[in-house]
Structures are given as C-alpha cells and as structure tokens.
Protein backbone atom coordinates (compact mmCIF):
# COMPACT_ATOMS: atom_id res chain seq x y z
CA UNK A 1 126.64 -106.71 190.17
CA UNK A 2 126.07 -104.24 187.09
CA UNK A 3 123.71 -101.75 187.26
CA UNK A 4 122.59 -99.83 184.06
CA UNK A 5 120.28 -96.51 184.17
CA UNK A 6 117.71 -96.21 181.67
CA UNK A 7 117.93 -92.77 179.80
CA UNK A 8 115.30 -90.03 180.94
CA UNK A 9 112.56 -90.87 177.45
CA UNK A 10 112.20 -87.58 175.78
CA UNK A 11 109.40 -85.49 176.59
CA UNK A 12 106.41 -85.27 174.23
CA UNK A 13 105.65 -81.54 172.78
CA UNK A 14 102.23 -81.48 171.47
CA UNK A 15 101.48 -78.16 169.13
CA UNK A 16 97.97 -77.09 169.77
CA UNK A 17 96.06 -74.69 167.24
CA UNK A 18 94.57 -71.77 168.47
CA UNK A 19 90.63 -72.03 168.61
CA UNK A 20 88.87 -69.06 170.12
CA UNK A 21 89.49 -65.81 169.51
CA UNK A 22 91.38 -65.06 172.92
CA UNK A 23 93.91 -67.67 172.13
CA UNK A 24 94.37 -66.43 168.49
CA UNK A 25 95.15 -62.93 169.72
CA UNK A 26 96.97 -63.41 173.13
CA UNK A 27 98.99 -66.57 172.39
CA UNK A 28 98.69 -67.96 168.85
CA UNK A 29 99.99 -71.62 168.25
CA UNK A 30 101.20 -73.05 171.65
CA UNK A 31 103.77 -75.87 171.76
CA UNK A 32 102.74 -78.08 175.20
CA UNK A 33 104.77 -80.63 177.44
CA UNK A 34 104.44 -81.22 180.87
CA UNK A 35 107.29 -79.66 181.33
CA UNK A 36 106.97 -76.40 179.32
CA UNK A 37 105.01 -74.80 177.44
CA UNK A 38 106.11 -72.24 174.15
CA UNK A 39 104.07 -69.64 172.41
CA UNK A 40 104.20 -68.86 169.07
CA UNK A 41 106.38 -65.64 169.56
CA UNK A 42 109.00 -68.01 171.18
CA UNK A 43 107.93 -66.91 174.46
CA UNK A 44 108.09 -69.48 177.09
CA UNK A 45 106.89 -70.96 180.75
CA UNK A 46 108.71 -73.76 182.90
CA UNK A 47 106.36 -75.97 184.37
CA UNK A 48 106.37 -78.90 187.28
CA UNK A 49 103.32 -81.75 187.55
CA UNK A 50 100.94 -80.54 190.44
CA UNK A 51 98.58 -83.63 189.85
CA UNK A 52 95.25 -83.91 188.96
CA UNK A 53 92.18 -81.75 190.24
CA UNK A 54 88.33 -81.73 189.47
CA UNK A 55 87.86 -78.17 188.54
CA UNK A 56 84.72 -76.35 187.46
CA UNK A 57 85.45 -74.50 184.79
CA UNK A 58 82.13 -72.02 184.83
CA UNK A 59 79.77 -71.37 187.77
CA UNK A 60 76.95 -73.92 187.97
CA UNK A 61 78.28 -76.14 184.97
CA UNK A 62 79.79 -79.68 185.49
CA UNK A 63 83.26 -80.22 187.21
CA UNK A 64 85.76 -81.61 184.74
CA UNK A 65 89.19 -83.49 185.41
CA UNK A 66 92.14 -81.23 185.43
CA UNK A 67 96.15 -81.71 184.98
CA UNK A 68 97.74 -78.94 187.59
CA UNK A 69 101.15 -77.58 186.41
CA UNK A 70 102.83 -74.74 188.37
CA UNK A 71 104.96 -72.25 186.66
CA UNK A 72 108.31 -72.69 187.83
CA UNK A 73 109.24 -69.61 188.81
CA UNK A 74 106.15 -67.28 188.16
CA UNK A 75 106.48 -65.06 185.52
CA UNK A 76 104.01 -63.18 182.58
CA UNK A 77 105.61 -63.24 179.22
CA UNK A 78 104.12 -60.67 176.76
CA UNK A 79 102.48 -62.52 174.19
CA UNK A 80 100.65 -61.77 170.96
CA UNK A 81 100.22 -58.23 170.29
CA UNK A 82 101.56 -57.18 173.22
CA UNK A 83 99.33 -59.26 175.21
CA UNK A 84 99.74 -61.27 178.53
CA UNK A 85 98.19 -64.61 179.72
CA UNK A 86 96.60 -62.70 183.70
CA UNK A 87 96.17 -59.26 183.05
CA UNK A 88 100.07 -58.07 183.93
CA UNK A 89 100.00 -60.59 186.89
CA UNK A 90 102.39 -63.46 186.77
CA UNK A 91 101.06 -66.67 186.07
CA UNK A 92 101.88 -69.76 189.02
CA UNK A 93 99.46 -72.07 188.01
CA UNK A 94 97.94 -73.60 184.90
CA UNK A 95 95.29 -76.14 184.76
CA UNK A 96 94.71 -77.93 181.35
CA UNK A 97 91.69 -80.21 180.35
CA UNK A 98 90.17 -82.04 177.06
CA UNK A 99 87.16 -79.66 176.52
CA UNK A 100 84.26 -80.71 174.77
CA UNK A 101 83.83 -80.52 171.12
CA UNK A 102 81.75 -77.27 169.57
CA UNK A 103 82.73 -77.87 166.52
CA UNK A 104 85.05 -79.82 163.80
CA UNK A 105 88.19 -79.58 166.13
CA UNK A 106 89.94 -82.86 166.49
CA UNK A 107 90.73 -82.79 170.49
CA UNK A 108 89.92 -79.79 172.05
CA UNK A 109 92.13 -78.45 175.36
CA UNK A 110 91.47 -75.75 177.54
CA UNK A 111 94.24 -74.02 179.22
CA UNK A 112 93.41 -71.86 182.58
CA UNK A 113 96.14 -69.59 183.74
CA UNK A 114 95.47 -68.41 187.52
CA UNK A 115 98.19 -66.09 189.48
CA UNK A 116 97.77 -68.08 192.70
CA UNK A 117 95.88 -70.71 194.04
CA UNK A 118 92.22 -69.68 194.24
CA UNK A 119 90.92 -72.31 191.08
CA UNK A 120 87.57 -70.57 191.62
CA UNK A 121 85.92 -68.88 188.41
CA UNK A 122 85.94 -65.39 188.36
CA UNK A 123 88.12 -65.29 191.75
CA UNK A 124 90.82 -62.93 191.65
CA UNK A 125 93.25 -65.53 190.65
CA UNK A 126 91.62 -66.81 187.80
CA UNK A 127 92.66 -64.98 184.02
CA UNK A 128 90.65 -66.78 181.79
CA UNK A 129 90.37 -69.22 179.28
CA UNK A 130 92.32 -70.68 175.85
CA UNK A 131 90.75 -72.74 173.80
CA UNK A 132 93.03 -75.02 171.23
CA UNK A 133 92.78 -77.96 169.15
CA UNK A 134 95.75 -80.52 169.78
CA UNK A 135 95.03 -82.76 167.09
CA UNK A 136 97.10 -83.24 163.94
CA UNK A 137 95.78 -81.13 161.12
C-alpha cells in the first residue's frame, strides 16, 4: 500500500481596515488568520481555534455568534502610539464577529480582546472593542 499526505493548505490572511477611531489609534491596519493576527507596526499575536460562542457584545443588546481564539502564550504588544490592546494586561482571549453595517463598509468585524475568561461586558476581563472593515477596497 502507498500512502500520500496532503500538504497543510496555506492559511488565509485577511487585511482588515481600521474603522472606528479606537482601532485607528491603538492598532491601525490588522492582518487576520486564525492562526495569527499582525498589526500594522509589525507587532504580532499567536492564536489557537477556541470554537464558536454566542456572545453579547453590549448589555441588553442581542447575542451575536462569536469565533474564540486564545492567544498562545498571553502577551500585550504595544501598538499604535504607544498603545496596548487591555490596558497593560496581556491579552488570552480574542473573540471576533461580522458586526453590522453603520455605514458604507464592505464587511464589518469586531475584534474583542479580554485578559481572561470572563466574556462579560464591562467585566474586568473585557478591554474593549475594534471595529474594521475586511472587505477589499
């Protein structure tokens, strides 16, 4: 018998364009893959699949579908002007969604950094929220 291995298919990056204001100052273009994720400085974060998750986003709004990545190991790059994703804390999680449209952006993502595993808004491990556009311009 003959066995052949299929080659590992290359991981997509997808570049996603900064839409609020907190992403334009504190990261700036991000480069994404399920595997890693790059900031415009060069700057990066390993990540591993966690699964999926509903997640509410805000307090009283609608739950939305979330990917779960952990950071793999921990870690808070300084970003943008100095700037870092939680506040000085490392990041361990990030959970990533399509957002809905508020204006002409072509797919809209959210990206949620958290330094541990309380996904509650406004807990103590939550550090905000990125908004980008990750379609082609």
């Amino acid at each position: 018998m003959v066995f052949t291995v299929a080659s590992a298919s290359a991981v997509s990056m997808t570049a996603w364009a900064p839409i609020g204001r907190t992403a334009q100052t504190v990261t700036g273009r991000v480069t994404f893959a399920p595997t890693k994720i790059i900031f415009q400085n060069g700057k990066s974060l390993p990540l591993a699949r966690g699964g999926q998750m509903l997640f509410r986003p805000e307090p009283k709004k609608r739950k939305v579908m979330a990917d779960l990545y952990r950071v793999t190991p921990p870690d808070q790059p300084v970003l943008e002007n100095g700037n870092t994703l939680c506040k000085g804390k490392p990041v361990a999680y990030l959970l990533v969604w399509r957002s809905d449209k508020t204006g002409k952006e072509a797919d809209p993502r959210t990206l949620a950094p958290f330094s541990g595993p309380k996904f509650t808004p406004g807990s103590s491990d939550d550090c905000g929220r990125y908004v980008y556009d990750a379609g082609t311009r």
